[in-house]
C-alpha atoms as a PDB file:
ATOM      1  CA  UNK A   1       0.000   0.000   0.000  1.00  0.00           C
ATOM      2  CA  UNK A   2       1.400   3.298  -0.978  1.00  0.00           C
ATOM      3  CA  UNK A   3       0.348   6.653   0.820  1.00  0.00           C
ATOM      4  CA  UNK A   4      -0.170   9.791  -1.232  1.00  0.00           C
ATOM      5  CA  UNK A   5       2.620  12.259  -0.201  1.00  0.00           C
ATOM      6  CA  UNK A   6       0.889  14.865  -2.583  1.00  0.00           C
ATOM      7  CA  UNK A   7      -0.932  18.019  -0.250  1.00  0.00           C
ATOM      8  CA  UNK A   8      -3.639  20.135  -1.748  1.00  0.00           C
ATOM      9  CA  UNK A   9      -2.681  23.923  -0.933  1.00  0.00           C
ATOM     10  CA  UNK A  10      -5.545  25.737   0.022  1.00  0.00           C
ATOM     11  CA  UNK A  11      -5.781  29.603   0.134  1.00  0.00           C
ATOM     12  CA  UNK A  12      -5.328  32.674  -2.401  1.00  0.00           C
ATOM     13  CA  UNK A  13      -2.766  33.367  -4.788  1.00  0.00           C
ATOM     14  CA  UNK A  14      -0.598  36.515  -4.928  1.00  0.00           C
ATOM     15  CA  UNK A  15      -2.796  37.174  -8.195  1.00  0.00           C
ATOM     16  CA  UNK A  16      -5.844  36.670  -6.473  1.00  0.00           C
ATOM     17  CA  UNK A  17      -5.109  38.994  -3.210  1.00  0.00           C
ATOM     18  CA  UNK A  18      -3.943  42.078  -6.012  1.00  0.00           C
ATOM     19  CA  UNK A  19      -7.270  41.583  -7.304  1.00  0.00           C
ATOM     20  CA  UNK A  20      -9.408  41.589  -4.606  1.00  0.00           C
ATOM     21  CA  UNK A  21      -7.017  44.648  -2.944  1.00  0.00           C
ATOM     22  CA  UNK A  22      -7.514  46.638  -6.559  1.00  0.00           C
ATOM     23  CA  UNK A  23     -11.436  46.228  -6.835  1.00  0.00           C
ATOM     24  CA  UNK A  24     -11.475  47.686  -3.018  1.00  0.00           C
ATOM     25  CA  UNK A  25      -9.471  50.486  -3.979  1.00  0.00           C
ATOM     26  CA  UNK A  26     -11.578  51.364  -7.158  1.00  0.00           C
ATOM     27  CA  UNK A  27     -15.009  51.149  -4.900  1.00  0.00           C
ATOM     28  CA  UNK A  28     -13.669  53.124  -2.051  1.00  0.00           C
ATOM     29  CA  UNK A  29     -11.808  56.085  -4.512  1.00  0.00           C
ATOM     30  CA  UNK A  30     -15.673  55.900  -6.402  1.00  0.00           C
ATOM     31  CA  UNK A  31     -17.973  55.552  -2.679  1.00  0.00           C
ATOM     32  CA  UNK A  32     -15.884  57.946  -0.645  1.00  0.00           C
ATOM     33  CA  UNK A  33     -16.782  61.272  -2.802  1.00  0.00           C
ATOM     34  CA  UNK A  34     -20.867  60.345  -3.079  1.00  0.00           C
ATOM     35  CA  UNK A  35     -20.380  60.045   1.232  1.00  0.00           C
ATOM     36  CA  UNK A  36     -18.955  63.422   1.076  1.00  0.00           C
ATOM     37  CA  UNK A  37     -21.541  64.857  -1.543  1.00  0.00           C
ATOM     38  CA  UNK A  38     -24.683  63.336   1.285  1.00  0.00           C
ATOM     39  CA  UNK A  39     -23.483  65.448   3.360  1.00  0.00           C
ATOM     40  CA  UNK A  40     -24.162  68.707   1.473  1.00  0.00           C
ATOM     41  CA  UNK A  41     -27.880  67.060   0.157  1.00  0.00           C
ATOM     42  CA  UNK A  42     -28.279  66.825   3.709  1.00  0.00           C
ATOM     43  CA  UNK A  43     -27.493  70.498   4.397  1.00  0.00           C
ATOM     44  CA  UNK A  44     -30.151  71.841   1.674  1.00  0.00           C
ATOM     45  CA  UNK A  45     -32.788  69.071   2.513  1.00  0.00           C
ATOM     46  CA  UNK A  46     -32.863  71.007   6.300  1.00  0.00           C
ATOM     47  CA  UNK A  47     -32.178  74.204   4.796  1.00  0.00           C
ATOM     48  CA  UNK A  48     -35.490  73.154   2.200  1.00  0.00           C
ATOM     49  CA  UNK A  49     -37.512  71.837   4.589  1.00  0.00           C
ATOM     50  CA  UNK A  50     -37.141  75.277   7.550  1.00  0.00           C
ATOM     51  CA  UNK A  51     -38.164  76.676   4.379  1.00  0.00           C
ATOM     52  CA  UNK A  52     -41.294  75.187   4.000  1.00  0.00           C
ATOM     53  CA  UNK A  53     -41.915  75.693   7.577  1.00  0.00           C
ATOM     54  CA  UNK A  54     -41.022  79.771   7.505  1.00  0.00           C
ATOM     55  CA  UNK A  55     -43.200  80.021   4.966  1.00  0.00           C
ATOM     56  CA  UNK A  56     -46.140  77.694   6.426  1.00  0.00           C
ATOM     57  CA  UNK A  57     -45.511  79.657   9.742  1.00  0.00           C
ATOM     58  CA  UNK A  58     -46.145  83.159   7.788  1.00  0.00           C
ATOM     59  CA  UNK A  59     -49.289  81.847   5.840  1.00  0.00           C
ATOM     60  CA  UNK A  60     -50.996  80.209   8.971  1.00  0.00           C
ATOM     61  CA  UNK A  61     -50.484  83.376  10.585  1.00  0.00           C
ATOM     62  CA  UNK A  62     -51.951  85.435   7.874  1.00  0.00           C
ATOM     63  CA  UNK A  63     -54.730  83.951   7.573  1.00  0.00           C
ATOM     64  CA  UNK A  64     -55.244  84.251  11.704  1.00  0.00           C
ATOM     65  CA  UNK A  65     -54.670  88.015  11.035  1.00  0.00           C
ATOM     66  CA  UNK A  66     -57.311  88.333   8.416  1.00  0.00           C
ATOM     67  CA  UNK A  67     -60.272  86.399  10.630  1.00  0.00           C
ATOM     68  CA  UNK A  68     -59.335  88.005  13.744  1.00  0.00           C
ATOM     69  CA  UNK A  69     -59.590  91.777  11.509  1.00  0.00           C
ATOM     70  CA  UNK A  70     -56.056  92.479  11.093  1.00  0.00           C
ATOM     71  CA  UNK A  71     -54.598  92.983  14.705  1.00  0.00           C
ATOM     72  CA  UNK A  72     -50.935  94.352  15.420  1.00  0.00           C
ATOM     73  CA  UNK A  73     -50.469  90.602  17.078  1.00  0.00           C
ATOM     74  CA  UNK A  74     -51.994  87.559  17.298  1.00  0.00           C
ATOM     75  CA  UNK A  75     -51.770  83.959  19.451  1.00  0.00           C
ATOM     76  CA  UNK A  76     -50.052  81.486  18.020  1.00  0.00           C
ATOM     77  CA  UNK A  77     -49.237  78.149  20.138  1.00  0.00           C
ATOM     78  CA  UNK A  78     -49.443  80.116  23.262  1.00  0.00           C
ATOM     79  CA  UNK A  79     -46.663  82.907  21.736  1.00  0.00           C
ATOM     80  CA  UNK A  80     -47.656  86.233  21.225  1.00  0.00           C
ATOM     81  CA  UNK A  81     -46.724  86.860  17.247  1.00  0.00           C
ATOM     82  CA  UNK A  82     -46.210  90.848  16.293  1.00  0.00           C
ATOM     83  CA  UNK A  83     -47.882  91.641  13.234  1.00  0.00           C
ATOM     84  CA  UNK A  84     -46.897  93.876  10.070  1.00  0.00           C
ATOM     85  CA  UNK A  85     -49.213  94.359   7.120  1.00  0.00           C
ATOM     86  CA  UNK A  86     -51.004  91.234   8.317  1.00  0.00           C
ATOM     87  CA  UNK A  87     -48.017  88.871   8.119  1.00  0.00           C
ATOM     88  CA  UNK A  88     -45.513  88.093  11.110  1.00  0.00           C
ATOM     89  CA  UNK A  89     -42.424  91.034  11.347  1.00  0.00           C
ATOM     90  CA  UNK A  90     -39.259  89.853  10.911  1.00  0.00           C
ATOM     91  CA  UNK A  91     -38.238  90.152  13.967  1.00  0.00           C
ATOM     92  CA  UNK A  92     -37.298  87.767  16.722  1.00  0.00           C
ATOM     93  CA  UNK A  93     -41.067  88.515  18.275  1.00  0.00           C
ATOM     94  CA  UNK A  94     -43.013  88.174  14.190  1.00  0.00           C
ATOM     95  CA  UNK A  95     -41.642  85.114  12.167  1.00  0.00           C
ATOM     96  CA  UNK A  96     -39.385  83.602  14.940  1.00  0.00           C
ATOM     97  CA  UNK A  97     -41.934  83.075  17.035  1.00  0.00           C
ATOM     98  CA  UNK A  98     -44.492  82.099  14.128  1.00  0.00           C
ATOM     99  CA  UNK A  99     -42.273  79.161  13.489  1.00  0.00           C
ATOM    100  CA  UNK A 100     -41.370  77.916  17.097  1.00  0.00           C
ATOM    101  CA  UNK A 101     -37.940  76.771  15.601  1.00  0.00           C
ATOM    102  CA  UNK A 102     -35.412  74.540  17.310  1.00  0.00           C
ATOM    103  CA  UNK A 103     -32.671  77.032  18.559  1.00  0.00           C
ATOM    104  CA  UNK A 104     -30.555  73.560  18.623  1.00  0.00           C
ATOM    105  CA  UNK A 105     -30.894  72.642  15.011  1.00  0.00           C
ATOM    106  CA  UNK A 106     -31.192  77.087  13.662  1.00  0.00           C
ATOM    107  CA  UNK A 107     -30.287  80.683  14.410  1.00  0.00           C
ATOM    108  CA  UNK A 108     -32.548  83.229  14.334  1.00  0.00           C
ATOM    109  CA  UNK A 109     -30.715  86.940  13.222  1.00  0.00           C
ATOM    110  CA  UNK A 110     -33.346  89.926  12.499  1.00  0.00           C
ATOM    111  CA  UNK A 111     -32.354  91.785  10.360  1.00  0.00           C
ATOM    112  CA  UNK A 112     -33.142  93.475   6.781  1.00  0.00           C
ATOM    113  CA  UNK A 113     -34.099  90.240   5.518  1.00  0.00           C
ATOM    114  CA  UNK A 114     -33.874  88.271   8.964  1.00  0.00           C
ATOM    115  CA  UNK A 115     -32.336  84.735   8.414  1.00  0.00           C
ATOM    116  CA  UNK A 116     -32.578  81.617   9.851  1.00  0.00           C
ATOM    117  CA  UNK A 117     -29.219  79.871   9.597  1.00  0.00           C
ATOM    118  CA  UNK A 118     -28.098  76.221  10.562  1.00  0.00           C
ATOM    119  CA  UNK A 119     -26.737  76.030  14.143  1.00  0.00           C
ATOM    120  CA  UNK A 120     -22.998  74.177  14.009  1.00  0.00           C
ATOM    121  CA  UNK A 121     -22.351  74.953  10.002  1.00  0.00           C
ATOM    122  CA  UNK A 122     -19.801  77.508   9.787  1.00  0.00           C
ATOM    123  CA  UNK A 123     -20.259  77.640   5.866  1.00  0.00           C
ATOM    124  CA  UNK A 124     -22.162  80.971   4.404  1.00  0.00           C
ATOM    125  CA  UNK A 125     -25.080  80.918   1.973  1.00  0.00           C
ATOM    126  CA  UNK A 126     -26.467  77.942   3.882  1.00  0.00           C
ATOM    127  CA  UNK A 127     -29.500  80.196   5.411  1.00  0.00           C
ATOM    128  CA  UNK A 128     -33.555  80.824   4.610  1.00  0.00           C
ATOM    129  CA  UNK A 129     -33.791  84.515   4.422  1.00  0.00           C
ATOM    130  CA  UNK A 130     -37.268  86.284   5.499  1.00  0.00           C
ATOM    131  CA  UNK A 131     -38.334  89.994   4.711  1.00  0.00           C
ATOM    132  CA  UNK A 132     -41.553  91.163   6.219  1.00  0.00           C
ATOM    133  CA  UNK A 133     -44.500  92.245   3.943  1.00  0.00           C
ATOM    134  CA  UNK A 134     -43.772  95.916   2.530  1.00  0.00           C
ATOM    135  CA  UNK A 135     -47.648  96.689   2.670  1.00  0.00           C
ATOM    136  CA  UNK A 136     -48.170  96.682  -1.029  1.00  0.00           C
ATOM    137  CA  UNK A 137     -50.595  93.828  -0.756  1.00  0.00           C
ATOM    138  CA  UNK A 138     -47.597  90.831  -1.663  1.00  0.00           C
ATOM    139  CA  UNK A 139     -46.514  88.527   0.885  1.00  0.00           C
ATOM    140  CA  UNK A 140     -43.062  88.354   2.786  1.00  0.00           C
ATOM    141  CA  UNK A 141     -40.580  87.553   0.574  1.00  0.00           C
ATOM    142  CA  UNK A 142     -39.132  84.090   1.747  1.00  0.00           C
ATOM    143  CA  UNK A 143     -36.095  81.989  -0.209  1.00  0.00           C
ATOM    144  CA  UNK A 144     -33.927  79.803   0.811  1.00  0.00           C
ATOM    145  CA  UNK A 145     -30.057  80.144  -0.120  1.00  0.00           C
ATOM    146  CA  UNK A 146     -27.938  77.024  -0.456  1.00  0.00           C
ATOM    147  CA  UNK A 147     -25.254  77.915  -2.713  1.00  0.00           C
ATOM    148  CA  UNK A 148     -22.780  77.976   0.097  1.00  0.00           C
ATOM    149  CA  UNK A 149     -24.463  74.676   1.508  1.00  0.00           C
END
């Protein structure tokens, strides 16, 4: 009876492993940039979404102004909202207040337009800007800015 001396090798060649190591280093130089990129999407989806609540915030209390006959403020969630051409002021007493924002997540600055910018980004252009109603009948003018997001 004669025993086999032969061994079967298991494991990877040197081929194999420069392979493997080469299609990691193509997904990772492709996946690492589109991780960076969320991270600006996610900046201008908050930025997009405060902006929907600003101007929400100013419409709701519009519309409170014009049934309660156009008062100089109105209740809104228990907060006393100043009033300007029947749409929230811009200051920290009109629209701030109107929208019952997160100081966490935003910061309020009045101003001439007042802007809500996000808390923790140190980045400009990354803000929704609100200017009061000017009493010719239009609305506040409310955009959002995220070219600096």
């Amino acid at each position: 009876m004669q025993r086999s001396t032969k061994q079967k090798n298991s494991g990877f060649t040197l081929i194999e492993l420069i392979v493997v190591i080469t299609i990691i280093g193509i997904l990772a130089a492709v996946a690492i940039p589109r991780l960076s990129n969320l991270e600006r999407e996610a900046r201008i989806a908050s930025v997009q979404g405060l902006l929907g609540a600003v101007k929400s915030a100013a419409m709701l209390a519009h519309a409170t102004s014009l049934v309660q006959g156009a008062p100089a403020t109105i209740s809104m969630e228990a907060q006393v909202v100043n009033m300007l051409n029947e749409y929230p002021t811009a200051a920290a007493n009109g629209i701030a207040r109107a929208i019952a924002f997160d100081a966490i997540d935003y910061t309020f600055s009045a101003g001439t337009p007042s802007t809500f910018t996000l808390s923790g980004y140190s980045g400009s252009n990354c803000e929704v800007r609100y200017s009061a109603a000017d009493g010719s009948g239009a609305p506040p003018a409310i955009v959002a800015v995220t070219s600096g997001c």
